[in-house]
PDB file of N, CA and C in Angstrom:
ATOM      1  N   UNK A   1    -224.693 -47.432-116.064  1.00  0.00           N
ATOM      2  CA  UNK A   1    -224.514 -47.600-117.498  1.00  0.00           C
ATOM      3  C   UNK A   1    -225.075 -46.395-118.266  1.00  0.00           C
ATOM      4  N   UNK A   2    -226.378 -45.836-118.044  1.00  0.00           N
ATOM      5  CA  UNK A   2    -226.919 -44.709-119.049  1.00  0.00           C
ATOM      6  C   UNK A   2    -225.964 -43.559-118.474  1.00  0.00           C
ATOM      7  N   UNK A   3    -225.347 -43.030-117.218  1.00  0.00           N
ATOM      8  CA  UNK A   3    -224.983 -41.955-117.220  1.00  0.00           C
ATOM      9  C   UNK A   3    -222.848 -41.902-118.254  1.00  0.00           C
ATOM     10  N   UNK A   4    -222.662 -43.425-117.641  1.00  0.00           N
ATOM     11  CA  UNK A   4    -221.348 -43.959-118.420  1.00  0.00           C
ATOM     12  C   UNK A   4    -221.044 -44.271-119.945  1.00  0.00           C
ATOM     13  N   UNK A   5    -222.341 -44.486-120.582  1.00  0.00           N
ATOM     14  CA  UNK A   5    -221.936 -45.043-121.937  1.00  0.00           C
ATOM     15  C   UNK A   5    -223.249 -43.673-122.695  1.00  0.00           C
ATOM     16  N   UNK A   6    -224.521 -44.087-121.809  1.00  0.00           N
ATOM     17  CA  UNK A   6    -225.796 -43.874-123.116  1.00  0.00           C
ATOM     18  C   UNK A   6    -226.006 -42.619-123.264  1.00  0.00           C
ATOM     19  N   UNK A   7    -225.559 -42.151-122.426  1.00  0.00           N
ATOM     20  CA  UNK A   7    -226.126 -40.063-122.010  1.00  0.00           C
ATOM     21  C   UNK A   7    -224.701 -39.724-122.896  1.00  0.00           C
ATOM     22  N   UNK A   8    -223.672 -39.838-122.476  1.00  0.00           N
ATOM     23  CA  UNK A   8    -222.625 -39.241-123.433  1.00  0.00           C
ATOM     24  C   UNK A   8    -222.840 -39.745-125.178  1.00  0.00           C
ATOM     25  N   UNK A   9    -223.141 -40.997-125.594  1.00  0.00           N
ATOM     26  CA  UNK A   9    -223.529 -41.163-126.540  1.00  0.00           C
ATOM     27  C   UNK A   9    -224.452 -40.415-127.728  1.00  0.00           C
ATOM     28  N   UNK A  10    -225.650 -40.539-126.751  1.00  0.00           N
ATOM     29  CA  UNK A  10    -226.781 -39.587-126.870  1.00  0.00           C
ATOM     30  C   UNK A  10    -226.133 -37.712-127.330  1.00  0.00           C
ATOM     31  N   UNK A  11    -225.421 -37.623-126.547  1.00  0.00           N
ATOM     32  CA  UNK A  11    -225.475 -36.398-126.325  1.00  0.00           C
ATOM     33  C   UNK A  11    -224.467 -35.774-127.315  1.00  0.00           C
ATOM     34  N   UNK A  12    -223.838 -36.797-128.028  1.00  0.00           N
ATOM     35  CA  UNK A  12    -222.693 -36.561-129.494  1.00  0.00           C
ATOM     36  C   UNK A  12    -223.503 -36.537-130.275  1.00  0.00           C
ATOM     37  N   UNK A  13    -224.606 -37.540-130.437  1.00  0.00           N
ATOM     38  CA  UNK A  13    -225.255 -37.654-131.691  1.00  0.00           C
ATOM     39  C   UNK A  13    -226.319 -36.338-131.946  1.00  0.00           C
ATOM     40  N   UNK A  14    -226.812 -35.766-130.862  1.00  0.00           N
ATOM     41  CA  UNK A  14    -227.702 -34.812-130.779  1.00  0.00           C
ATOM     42  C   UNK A  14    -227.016 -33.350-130.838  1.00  0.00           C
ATOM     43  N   UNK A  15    -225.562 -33.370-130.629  1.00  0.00           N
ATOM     44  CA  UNK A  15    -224.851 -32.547-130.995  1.00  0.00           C
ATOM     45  C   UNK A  15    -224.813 -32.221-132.658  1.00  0.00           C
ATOM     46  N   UNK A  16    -224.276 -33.716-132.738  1.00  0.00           N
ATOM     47  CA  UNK A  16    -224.221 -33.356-134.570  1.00  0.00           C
ATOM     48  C   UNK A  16    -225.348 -32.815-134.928  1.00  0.00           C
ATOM     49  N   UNK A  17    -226.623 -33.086-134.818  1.00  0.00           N
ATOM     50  CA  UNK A  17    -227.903 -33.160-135.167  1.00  0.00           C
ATOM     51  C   UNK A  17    -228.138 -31.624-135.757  1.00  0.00           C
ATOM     52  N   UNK A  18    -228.603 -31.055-136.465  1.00  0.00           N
ATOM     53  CA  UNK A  18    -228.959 -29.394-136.229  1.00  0.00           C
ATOM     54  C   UNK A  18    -230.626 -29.596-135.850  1.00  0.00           C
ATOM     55  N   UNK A  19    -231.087 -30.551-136.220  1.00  0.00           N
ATOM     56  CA  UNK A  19    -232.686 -30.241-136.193  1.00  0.00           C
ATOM     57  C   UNK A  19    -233.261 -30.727-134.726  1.00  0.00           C
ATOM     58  N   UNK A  20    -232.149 -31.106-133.754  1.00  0.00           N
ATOM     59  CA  UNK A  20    -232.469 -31.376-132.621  1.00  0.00           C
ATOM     60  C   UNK A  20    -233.285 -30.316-131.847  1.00  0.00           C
ATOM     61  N   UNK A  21    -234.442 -30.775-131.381  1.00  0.00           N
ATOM     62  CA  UNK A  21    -235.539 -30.043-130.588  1.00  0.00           C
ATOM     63  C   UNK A  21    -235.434 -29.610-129.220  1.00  0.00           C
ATOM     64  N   UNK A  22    -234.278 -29.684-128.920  1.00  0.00           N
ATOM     65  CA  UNK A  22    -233.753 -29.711-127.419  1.00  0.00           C
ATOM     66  C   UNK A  22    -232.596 -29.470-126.940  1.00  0.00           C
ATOM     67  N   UNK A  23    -232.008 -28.488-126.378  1.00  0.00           N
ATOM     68  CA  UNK A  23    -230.849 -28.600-125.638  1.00  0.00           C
ATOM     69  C   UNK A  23    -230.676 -29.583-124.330  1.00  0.00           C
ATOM     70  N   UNK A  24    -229.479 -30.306-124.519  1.00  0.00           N
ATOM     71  CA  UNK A  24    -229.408 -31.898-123.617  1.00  0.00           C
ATOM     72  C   UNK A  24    -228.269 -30.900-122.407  1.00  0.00           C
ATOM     73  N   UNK A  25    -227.543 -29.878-122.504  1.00  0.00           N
ATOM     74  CA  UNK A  25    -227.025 -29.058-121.436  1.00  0.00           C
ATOM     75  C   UNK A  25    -227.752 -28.330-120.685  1.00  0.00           C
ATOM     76  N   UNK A  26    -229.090 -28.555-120.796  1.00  0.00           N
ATOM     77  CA  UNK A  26    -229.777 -27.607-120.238  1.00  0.00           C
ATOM     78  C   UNK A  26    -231.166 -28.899-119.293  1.00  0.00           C
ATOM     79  N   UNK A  27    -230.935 -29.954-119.920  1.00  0.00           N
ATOM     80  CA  UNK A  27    -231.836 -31.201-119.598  1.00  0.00           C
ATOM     81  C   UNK A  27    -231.761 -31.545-118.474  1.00  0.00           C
ATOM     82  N   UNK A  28    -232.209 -31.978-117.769  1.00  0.00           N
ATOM     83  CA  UNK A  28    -232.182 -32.729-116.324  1.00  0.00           C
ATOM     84  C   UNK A  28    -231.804 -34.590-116.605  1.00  0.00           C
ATOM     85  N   UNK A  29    -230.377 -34.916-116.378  1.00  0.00           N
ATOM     86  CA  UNK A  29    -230.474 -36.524-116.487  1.00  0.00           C
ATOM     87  C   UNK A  29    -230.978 -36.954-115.984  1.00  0.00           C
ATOM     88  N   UNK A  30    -231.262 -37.356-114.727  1.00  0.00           N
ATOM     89  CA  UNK A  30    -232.515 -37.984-114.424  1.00  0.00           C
ATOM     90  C   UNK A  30    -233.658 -37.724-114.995  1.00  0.00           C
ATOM     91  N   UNK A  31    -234.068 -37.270-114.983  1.00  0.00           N
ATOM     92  CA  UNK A  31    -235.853 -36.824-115.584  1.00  0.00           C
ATOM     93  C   UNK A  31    -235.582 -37.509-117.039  1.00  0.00           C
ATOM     94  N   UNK A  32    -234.615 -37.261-117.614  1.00  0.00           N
ATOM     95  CA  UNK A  32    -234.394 -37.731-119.127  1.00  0.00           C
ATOM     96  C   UNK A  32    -234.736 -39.038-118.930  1.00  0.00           C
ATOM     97  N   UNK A  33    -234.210 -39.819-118.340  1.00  0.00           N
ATOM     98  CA  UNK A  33    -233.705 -40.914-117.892  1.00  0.00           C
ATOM     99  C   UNK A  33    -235.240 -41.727-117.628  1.00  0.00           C
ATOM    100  N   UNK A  34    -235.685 -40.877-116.050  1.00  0.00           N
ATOM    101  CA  UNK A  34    -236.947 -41.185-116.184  1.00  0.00           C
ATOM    102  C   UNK A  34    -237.994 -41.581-117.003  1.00  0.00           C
ATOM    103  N   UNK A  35    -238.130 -40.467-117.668  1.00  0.00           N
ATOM    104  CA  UNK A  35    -239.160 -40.584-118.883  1.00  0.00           C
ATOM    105  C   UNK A  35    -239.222 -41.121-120.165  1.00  0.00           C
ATOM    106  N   UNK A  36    -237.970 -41.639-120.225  1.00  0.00           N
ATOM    107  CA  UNK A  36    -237.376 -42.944-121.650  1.00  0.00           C
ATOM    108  C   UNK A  36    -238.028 -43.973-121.229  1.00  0.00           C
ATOM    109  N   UNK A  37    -237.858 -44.501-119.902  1.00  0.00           N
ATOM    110  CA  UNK A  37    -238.212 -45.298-119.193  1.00  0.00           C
ATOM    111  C   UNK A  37    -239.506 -45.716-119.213  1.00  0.00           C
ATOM    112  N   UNK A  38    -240.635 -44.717-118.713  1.00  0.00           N
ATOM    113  CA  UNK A  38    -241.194 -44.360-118.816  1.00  0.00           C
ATOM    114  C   UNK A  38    -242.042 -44.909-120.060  1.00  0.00           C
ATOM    115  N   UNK A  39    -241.474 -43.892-121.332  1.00  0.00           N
ATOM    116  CA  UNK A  39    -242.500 -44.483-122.353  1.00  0.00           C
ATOM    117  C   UNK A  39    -241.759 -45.460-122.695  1.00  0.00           C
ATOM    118  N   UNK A  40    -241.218 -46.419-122.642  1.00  0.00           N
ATOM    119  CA  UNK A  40    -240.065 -47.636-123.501  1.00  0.00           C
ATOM    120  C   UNK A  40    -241.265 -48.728-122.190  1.00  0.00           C
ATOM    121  N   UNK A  41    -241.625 -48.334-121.493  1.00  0.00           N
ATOM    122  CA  UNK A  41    -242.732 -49.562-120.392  1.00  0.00           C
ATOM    123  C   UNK A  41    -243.973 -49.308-121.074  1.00  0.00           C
ATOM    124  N   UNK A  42    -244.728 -47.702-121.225  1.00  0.00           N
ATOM    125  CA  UNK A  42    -246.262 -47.569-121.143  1.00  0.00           C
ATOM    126  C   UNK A  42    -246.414 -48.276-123.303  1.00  0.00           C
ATOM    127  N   UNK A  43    -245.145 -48.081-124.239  1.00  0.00           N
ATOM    128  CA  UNK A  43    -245.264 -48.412-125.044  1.00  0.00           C
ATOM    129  C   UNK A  43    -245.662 -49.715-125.155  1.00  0.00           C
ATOM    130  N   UNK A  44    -244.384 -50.576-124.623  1.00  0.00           N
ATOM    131  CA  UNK A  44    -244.359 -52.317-124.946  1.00  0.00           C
ATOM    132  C   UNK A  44    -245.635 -52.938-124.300  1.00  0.00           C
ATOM    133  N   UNK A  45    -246.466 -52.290-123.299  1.00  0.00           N
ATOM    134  CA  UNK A  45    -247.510 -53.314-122.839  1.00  0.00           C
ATOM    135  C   UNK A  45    -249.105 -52.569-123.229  1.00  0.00           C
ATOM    136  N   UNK A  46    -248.671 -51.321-123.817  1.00  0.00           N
ATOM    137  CA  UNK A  46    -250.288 -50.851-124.468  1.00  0.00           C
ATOM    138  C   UNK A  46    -250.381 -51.321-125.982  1.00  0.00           C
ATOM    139  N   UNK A  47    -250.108 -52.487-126.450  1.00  0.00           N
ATOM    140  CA  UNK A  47    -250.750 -53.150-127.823  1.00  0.00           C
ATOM    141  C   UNK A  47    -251.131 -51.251-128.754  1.00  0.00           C
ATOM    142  N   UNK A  48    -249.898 -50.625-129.094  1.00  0.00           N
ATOM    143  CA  UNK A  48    -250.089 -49.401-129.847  1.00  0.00           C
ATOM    144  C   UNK A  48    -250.748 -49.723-131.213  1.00  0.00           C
ATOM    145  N   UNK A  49    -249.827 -51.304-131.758  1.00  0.00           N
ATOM    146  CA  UNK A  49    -250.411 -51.191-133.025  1.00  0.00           C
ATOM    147  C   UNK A  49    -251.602 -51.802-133.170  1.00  0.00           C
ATOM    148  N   UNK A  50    -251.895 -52.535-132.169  1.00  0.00           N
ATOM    149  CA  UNK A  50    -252.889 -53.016-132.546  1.00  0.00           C
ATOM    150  C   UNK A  50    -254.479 -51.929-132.358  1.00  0.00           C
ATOM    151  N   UNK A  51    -254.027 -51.345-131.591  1.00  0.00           N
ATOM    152  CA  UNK A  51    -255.098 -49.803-131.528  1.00  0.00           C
ATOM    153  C   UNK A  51    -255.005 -48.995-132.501  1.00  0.00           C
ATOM    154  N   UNK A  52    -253.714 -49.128-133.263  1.00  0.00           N
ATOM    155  CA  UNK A  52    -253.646 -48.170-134.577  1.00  0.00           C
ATOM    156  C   UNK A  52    -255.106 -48.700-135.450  1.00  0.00           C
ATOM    157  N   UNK A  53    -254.140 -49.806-135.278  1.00  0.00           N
ATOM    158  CA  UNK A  53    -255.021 -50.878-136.339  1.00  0.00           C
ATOM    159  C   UNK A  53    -256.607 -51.061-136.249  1.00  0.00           C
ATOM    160  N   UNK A  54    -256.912 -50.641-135.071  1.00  0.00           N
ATOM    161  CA  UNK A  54    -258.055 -51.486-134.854  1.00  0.00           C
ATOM    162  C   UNK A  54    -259.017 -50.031-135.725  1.00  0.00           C
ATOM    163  N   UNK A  55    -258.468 -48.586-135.428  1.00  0.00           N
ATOM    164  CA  UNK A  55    -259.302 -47.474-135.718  1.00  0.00           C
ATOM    165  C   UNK A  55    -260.262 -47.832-137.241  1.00  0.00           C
ATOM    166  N   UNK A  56    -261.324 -47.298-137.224  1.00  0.00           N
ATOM    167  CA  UNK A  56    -262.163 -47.427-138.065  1.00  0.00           C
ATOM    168  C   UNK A  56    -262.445 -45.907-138.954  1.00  0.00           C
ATOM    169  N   UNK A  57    -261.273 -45.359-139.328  1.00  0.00           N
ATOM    170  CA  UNK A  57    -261.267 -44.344-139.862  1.00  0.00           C
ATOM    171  C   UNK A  57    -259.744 -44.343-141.011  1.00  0.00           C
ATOM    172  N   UNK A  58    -259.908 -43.590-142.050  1.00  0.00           N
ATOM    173  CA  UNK A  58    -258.700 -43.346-143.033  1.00  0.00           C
ATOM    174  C   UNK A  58    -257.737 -43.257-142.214  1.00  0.00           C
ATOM    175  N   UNK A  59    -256.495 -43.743-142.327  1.00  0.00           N
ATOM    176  CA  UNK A  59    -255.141 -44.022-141.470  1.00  0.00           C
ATOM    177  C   UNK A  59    -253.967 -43.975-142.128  1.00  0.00           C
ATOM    178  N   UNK A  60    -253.102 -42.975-141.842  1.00  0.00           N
ATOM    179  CA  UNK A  60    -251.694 -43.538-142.509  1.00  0.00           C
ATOM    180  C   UNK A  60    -250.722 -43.355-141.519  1.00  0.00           C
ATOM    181  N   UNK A  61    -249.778 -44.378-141.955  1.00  0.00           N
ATOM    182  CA  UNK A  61    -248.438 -44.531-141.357  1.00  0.00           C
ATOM    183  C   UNK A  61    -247.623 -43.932-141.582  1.00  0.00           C
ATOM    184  N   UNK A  62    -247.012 -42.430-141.490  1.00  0.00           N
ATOM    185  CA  UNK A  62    -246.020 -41.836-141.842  1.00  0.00           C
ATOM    186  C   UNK A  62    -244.420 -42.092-140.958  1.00  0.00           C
ATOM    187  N   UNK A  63    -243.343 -42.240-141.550  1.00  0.00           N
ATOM    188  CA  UNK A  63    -241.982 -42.510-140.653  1.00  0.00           C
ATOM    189  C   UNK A  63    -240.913 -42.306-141.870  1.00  0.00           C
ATOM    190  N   UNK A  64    -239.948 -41.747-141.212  1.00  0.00           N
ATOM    191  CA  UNK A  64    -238.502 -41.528-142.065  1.00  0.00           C
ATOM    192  C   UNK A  64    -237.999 -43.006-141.942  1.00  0.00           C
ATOM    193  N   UNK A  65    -237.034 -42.640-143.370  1.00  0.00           N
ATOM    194  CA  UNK A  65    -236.167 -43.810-144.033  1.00  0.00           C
ATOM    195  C   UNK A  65    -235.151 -44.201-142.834  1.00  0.00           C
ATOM    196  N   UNK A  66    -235.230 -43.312-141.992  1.00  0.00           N
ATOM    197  CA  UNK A  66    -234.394 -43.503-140.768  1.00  0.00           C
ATOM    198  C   UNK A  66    -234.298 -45.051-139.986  1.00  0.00           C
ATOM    199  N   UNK A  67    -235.722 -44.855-140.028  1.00  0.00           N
ATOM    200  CA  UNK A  67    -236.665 -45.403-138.677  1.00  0.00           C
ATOM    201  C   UNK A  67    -237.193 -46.796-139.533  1.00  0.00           C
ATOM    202  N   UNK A  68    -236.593 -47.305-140.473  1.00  0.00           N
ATOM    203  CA  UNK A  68    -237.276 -48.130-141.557  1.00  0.00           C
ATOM    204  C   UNK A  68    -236.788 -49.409-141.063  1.00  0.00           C
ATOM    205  N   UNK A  69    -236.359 -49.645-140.032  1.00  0.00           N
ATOM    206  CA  UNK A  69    -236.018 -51.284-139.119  1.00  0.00           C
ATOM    207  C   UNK A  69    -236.769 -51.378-138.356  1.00  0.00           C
ATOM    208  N   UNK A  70    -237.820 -50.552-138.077  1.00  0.00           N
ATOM    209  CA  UNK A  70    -238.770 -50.784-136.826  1.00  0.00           C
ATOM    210  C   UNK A  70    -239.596 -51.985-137.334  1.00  0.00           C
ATOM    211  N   UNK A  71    -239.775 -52.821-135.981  1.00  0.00           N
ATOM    212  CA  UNK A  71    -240.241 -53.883-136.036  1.00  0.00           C
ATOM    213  C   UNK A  71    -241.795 -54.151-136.471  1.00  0.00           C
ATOM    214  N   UNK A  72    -242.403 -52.881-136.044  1.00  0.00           N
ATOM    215  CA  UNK A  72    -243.613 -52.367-135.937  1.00  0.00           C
ATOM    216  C   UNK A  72    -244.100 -52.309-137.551  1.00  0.00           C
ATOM    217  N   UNK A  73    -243.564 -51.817-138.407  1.00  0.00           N
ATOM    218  CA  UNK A  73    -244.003 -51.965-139.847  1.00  0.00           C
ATOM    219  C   UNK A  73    -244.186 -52.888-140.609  1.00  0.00           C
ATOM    220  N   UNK A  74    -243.749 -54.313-139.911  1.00  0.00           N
ATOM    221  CA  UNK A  74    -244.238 -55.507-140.374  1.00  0.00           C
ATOM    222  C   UNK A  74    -245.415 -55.760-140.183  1.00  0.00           C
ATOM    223  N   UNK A  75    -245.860 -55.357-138.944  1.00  0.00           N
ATOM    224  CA  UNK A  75    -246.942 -55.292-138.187  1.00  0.00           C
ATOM    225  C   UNK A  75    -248.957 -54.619-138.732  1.00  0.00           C
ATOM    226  N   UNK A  76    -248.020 -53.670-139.821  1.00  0.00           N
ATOM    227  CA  UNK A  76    -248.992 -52.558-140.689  1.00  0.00           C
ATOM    228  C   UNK A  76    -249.671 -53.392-141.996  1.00  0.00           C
ATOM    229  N   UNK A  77    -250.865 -52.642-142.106  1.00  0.00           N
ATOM    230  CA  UNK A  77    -251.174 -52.429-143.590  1.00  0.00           C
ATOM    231  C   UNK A  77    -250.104 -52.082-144.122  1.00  0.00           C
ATOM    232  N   UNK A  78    -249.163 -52.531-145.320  1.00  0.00           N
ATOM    233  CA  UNK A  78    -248.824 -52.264-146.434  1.00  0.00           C
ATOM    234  C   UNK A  78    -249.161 -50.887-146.807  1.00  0.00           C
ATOM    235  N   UNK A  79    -250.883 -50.938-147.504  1.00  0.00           N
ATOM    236  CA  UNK A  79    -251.163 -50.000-148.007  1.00  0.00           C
ATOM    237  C   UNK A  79    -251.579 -48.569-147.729  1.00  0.00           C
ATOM    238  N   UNK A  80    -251.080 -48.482-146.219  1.00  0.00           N
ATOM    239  CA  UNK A  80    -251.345 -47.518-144.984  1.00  0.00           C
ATOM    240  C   UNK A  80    -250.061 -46.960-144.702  1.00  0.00           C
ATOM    241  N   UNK A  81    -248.742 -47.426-145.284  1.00  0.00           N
ATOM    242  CA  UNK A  81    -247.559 -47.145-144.495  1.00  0.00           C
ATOM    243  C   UNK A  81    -247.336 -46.100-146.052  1.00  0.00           C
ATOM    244  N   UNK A  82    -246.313 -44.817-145.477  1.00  0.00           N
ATOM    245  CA  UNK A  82    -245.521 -43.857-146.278  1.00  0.00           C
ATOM    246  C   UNK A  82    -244.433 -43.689-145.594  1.00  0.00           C
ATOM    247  N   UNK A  83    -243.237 -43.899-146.550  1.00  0.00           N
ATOM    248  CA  UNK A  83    -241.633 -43.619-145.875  1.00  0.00           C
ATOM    249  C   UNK A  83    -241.527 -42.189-146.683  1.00  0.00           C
ATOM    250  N   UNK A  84    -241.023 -40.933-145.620  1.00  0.00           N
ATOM    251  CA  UNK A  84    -240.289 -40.057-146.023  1.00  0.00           C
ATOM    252  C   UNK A  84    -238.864 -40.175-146.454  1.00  0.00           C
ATOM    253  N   UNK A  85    -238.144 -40.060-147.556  1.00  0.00           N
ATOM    254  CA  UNK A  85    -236.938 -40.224-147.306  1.00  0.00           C
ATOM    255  C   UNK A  85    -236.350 -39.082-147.104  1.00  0.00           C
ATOM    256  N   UNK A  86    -234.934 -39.422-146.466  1.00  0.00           N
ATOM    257  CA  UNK A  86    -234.193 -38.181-145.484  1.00  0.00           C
ATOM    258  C   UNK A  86    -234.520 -37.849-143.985  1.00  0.00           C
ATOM    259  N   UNK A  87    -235.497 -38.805-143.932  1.00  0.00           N
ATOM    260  CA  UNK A  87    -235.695 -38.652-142.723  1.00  0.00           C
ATOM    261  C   UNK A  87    -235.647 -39.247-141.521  1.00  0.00           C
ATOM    262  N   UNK A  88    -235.954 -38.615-140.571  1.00  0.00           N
ATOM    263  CA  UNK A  88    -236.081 -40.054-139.332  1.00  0.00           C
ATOM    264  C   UNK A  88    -237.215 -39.417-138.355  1.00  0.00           C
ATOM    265  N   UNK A  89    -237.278 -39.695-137.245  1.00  0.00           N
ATOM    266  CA  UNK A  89    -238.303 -39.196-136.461  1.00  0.00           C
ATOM    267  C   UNK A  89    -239.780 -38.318-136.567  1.00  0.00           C
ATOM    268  N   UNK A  90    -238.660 -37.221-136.689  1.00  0.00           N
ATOM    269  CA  UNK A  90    -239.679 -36.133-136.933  1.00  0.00           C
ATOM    270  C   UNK A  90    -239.805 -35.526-138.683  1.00  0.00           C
ATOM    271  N   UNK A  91    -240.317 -36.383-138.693  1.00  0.00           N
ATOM    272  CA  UNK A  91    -240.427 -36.247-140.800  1.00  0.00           C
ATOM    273  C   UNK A  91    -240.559 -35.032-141.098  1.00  0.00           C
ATOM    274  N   UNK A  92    -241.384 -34.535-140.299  1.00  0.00           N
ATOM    275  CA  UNK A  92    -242.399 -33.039-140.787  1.00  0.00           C
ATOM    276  C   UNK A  92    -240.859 -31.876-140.365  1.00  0.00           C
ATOM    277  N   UNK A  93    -239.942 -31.901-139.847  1.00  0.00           N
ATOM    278  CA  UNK A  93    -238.889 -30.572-139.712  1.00  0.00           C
ATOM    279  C   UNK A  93    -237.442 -31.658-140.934  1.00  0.00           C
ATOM    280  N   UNK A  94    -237.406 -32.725-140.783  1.00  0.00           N
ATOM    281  CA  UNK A  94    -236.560 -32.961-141.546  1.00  0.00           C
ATOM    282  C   UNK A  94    -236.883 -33.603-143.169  1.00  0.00           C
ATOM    283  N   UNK A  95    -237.820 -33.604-143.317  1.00  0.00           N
ATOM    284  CA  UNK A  95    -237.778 -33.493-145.043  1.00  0.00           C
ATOM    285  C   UNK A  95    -239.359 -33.008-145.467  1.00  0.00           C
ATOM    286  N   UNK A  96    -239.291 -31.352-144.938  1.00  0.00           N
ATOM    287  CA  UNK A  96    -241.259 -30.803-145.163  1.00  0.00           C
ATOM    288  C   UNK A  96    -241.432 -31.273-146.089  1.00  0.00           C
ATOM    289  N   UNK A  97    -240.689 -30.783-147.160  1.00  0.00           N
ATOM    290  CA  UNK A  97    -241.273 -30.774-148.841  1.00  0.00           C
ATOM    291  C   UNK A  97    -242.018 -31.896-148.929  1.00  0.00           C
ATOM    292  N   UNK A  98    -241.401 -33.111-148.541  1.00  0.00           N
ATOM    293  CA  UNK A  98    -241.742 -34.631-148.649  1.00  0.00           C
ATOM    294  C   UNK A  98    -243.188 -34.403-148.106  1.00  0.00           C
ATOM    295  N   UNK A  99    -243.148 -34.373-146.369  1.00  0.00           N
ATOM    296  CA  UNK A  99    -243.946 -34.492-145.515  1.00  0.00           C
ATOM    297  C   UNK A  99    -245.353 -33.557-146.125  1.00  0.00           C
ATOM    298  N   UNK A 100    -244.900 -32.804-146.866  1.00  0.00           N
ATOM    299  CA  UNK A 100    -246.150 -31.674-146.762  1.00  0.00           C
ATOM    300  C   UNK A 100    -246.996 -31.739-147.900  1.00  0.00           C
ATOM    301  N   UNK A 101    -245.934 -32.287-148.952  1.00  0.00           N
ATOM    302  CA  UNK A 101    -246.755 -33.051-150.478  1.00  0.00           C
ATOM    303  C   UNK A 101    -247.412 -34.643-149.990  1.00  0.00           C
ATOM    304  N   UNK A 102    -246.754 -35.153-149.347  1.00  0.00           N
ATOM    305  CA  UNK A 102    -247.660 -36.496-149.165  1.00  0.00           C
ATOM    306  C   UNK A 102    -249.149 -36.227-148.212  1.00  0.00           C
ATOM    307  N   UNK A 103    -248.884 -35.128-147.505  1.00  0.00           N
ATOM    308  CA  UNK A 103    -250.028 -34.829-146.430  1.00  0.00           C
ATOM    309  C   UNK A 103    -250.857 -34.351-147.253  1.00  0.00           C
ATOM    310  N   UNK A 104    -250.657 -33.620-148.356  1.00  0.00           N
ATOM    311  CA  UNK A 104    -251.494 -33.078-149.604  1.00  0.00           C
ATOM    312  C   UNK A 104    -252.176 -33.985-150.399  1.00  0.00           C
ATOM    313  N   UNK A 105    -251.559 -34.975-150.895  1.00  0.00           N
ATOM    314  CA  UNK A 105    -252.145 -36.130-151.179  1.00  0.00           C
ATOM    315  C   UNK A 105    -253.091 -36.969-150.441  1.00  0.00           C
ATOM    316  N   UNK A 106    -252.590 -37.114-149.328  1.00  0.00           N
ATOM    317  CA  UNK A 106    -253.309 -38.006-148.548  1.00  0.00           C
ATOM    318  C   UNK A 106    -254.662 -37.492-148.360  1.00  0.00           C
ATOM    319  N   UNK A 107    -254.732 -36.145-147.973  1.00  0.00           N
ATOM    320  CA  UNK A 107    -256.042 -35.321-147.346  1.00  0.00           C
ATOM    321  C   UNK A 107    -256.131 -34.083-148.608  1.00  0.00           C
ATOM    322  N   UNK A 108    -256.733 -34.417-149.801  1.00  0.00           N
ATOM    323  CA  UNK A 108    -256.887 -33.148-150.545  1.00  0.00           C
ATOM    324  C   UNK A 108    -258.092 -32.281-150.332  1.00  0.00           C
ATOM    325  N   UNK A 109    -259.070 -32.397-148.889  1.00  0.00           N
ATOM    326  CA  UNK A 109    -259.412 -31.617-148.546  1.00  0.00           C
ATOM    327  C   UNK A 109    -258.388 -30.230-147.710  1.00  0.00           C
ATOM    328  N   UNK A 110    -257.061 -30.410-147.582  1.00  0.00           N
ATOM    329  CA  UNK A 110    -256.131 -29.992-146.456  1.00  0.00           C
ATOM    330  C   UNK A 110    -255.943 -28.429-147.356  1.00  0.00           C
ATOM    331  N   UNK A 111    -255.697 -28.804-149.016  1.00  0.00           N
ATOM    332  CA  UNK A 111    -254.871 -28.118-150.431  1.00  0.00           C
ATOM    333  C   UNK A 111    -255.479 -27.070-149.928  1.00  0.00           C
TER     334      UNK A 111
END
């Protein structure tokens, strides 16, 4: 199934992409394959948010408007979470301006 449906899938959408971090012609499928795997297991059974959560230090939740169905943000402080819009994944290459004024805010020791 991943080499029949999900790798060709994958590999249109990352085409369109310009801000893609990776050439997928140059990737190893297996290893790809592997390592989805990989973190999609070490994620679901290491309680992430609840270690977010548990930290005892200033915290924010940064994620693109992309990524705004994740199940995980129900899960948050409210007053800890920031949506970039325009974005998805990697906030900080697909909408800086956003990413780099809210990081300014957040930490005005950073200015």
């Amino acid at each position: 199934e991943f080499d029949a449906e999900t790798w060709p899938k994958f590999r249109r959408q990352v085409a369109s992409d310009r801000s893609a971090a990776f050439d997928l012609d140059r990737a190893d499928r297996g290893a790809f394959y592997a390592s989805g795997r990989s973190l999609i297991r070490w994620t679901a059974g290491h309680g992430l948010v609840q270690r977010y959560e548990s930290f005892e230090c200033a915290r924010a939740f940064v994620y693109g408007d992309a990524n705004r169905h994740l199940d995980e943000l129900a899960l948050l402080d409210p007053n800890s979470i920031y949506r970039i819009e325009g974005a998805g994944h990697f906030v900080m290459n697909d909408n800086p301006a956003a990413f780099y004024s809210l990081l300014a805010r957040l930490c005005p020791c950073a200015r």
